[in-house]
Protein backbone atom coordinates (compact mmCIF):
# COMPACT_ATOMS: atom_id res chain seq x y z
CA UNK A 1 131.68 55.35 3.66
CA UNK A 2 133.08 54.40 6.96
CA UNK A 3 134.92 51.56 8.57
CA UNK A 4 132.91 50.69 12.60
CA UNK A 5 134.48 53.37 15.03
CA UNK A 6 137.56 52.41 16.81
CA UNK A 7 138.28 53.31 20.28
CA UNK A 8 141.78 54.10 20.14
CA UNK A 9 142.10 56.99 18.16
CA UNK A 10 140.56 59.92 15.66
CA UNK A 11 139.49 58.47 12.27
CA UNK A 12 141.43 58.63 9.22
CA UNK A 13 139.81 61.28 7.23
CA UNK A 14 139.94 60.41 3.51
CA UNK A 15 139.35 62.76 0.93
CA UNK A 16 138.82 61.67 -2.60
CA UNK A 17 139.91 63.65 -5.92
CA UNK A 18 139.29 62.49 -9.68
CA UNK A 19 142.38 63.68 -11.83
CA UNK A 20 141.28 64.69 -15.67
CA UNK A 21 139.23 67.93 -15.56
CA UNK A 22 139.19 68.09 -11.77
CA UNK A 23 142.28 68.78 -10.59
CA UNK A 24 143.18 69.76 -14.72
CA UNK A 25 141.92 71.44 -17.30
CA UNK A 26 141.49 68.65 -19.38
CA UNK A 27 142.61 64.91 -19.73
CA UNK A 28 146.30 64.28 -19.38
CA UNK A 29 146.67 61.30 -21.91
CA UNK A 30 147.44 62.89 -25.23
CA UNK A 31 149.57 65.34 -23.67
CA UNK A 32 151.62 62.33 -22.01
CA UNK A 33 151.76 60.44 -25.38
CA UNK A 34 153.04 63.33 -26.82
CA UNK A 35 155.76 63.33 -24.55
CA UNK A 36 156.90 59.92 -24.31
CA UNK A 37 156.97 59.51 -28.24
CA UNK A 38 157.95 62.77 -29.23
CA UNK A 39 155.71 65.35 -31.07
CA UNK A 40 156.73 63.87 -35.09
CA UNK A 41 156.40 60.12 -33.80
CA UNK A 42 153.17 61.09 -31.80
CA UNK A 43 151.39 62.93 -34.85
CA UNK A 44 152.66 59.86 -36.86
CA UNK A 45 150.66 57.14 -34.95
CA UNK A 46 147.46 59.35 -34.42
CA UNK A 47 145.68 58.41 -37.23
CA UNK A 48 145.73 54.71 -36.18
CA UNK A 49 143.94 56.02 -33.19
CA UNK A 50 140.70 57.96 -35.07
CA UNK A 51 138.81 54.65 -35.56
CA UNK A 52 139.04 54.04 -31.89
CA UNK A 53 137.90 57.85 -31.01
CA UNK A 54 135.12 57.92 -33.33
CA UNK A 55 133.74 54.42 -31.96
CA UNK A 56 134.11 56.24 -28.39
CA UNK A 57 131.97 59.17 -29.78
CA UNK A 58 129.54 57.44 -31.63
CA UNK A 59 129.22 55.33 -28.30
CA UNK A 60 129.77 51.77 -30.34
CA UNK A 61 132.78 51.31 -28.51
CA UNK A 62 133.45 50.99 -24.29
CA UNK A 63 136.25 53.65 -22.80
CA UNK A 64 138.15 50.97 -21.88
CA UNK A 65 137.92 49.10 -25.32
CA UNK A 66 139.10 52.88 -27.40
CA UNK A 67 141.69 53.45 -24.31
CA UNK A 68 143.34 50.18 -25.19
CA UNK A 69 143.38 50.75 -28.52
CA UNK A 70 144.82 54.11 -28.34
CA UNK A 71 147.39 52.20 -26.00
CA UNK A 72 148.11 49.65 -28.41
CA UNK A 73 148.90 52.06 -31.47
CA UNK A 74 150.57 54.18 -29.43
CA UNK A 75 153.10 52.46 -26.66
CA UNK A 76 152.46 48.64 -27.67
CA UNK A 77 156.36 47.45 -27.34
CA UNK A 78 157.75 50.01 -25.30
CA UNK A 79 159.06 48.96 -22.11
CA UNK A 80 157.31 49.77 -18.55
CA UNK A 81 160.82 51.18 -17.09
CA UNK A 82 161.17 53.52 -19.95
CA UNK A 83 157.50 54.77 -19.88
CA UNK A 84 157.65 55.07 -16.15
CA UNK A 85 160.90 57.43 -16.52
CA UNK A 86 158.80 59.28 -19.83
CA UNK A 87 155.83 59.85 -17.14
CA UNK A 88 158.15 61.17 -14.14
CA UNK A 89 159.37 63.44 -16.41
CA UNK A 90 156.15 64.49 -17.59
CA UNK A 91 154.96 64.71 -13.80
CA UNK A 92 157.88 66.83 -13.12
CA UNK A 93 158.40 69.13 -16.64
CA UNK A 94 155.13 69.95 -17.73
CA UNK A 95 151.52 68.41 -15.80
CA UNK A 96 151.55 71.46 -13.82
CA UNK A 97 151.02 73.65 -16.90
CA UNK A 98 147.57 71.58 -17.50
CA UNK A 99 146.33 72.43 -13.68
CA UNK A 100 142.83 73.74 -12.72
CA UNK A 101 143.34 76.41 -9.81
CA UNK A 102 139.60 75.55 -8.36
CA UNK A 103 140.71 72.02 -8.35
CA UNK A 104 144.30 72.67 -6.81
CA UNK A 105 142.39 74.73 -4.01
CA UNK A 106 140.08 72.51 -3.25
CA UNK A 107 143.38 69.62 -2.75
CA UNK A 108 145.31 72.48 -0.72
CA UNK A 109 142.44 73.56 1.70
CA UNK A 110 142.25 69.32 2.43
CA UNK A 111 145.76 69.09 2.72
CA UNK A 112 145.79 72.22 5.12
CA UNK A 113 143.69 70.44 7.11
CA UNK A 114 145.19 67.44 8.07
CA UNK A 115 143.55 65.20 5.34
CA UNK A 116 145.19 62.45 3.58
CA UNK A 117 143.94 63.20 -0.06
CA UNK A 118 144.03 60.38 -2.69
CA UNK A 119 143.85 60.66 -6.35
CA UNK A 120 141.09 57.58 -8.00
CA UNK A 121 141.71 58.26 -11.84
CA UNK A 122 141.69 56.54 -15.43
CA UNK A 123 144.64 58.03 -15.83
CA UNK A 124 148.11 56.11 -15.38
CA UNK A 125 149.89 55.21 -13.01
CA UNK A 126 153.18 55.94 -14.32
CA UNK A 127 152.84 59.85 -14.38
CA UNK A 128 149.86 59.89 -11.54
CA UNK A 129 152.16 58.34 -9.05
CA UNK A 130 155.22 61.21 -9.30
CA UNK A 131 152.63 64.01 -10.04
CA UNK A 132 150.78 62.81 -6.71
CA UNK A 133 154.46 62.09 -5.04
CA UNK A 134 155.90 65.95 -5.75
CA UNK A 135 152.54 67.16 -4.54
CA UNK A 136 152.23 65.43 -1.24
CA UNK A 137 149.65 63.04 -2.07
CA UNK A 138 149.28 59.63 -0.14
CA UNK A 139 147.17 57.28 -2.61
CA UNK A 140 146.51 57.12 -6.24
CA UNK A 141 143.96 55.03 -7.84
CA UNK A 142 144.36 54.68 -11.21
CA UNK A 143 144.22 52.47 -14.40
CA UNK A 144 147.93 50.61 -14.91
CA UNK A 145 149.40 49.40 -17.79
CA UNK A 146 149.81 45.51 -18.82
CA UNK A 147 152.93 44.05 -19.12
CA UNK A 148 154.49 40.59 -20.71
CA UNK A 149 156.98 38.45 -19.59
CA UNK A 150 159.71 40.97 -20.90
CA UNK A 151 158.58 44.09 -19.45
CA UNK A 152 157.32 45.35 -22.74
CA UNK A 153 153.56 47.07 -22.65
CA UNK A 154 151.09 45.33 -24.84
CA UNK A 155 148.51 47.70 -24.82
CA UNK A 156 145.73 47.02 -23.09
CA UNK A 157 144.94 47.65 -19.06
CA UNK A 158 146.12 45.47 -15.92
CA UNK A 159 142.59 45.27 -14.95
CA UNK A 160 139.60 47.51 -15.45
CA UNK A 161 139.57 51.34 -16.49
CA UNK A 162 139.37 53.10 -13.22
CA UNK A 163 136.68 55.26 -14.12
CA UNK A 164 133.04 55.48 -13.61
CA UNK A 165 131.03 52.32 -12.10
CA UNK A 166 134.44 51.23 -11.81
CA UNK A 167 136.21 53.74 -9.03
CA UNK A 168 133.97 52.39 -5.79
CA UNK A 169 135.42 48.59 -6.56
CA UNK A 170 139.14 50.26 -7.04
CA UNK A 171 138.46 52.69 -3.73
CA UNK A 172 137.19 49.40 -1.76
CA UNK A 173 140.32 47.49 -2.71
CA UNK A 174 142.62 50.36 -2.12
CA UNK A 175 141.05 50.66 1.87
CA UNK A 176 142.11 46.73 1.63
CA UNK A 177 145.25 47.74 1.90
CA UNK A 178 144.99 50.11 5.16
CA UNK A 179 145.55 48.70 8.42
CA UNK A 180 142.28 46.88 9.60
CA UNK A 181 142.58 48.30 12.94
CA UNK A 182 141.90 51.66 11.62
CA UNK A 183 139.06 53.83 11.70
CA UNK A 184 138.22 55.07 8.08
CA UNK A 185 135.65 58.42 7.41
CA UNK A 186 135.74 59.42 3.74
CA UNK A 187 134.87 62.80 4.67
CA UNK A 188 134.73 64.02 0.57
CA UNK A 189 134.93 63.73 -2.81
CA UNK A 190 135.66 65.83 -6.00
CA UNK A 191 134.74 65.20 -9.58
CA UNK A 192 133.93 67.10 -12.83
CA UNK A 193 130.75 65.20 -14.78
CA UNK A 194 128.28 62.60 -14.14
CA UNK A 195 131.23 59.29 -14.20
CA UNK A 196 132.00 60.59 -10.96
CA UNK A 197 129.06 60.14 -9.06
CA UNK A 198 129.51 56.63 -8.28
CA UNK A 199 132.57 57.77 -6.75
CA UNK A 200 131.13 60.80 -4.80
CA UNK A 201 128.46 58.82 -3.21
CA UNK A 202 131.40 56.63 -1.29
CA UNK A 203 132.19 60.09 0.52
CA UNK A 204 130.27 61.88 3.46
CA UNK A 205 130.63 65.06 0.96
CA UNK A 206 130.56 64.90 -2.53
CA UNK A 207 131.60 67.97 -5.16
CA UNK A 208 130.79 68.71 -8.87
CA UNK A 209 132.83 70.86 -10.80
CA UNK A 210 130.18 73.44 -12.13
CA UNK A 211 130.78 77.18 -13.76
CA UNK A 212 134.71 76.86 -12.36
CA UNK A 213 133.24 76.17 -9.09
CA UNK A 214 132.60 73.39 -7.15
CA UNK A 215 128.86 72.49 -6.05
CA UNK A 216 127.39 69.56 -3.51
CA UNK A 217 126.45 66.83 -5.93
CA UNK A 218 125.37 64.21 -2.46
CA UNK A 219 125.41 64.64 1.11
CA UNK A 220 126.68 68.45 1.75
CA UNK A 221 124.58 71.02 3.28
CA UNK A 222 125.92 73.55 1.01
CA UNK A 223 124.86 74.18 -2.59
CA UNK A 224 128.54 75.82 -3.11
CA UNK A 225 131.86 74.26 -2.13
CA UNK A 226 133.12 76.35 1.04
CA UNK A 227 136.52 76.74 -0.28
């Protein structure tokens, strides 16, 4: 995907990373609920949450529909200013641990070269934003938590679950934002498993985690990542 040329300068290059099991080992959400409640309040609520994960499993329930139930057992009532404070710490104390070193090579290498790498994840907002913030990362993407009037989360999502079919409507309105002068080349795109290819087929360049390594999954002339 690319904006029409502009004259007046070099295009922005764009490079696009999914979060869970790209740039990680594996999905960041328990681990954060862990850490906001506290391990014995955490292991407390989780049995609320096995209906949810077995109607995810036995595919009779949406991702977004078991997400916001998870949500709902887990942080319904909790305020957004204490959970964003729970997921800077968490950002800061111990995300790192839960790293892939492919993935973080692949985000380096980008970075190296001058492009402006954003994160488009179902994860949060309130620990993708610091993660992506101590790392050097322009834009996150990402599924946000609803609110009410008093500030407390209900449980479910401020709009859809960025994932999937999802991420090239959240991408689109996120290049809403950028100034329309600007020329716009998303040069390439990372992911781990088939949700992602919606996503990878915005870029010029689009990577599948496969085997620890990263293979062209559309548009590359390279079965293997060059990094």
């Amino acid at each position: 995907m690319s904006s029409t040329p502009n004259q007046s300068g070099p295009a922005r290059r764009i490079v696009l990373f999914d979060f869970d099991g790209t740039l990680t080992r594996r999905d960041s959400l328990f681990p954060f609920l862990r850490h906001a409640l506290g391990t014995g309040e955490f292991l407390r609520r989780l049995p609320a949450c096995v209906p949810a994960l077995t109607g995810l499993a036995l595919k009779r329930l949406s991702n977004q529909d078991a997400k916001e139930a998870v949500l709902t057992r887990m942080l319904a009532g909790e305020t957004l200013a204490h959970l964003q404070a729970k997921g800077r710490e968490f950002a800061d104390r111990k995300l790192d641990r839960l790293l892939r070193p492919a993935g973080m090579r692949a985000l380096q290498a980008h970075q190296a070269a001058g492009d402006e790498c954003v994160l488009v994840s179902a994860s949060l907002d309130v620990w993708l934003r610091p993660w992506a913030e101590r790392h050097g990362i322009q834009g996150v993407v990402s599924s946000r938590l609803a609110v009410d009037d008093a500030g407390r989360v209900t449980g479910r999502l401020d709009g859809t679950n960025c994932r999937g079919a999802a991420k090239p409507a959240a991408v689109a309105a996120w290049l809403a934002t950028l100034p329309p002068e600007e020329t716009v080349d998303i040069t390439a795109a990372y992911g781990d498993s088939t949700a992602d290819r919606p996503m990878l087929e915005l870029a010029r360049s689009g990577y599948l985690l496969r085997l620890g390594q990263f293979r062209a999954a559309h548009g590359a002339d390279t079965e293997k990542h060059p990094a």
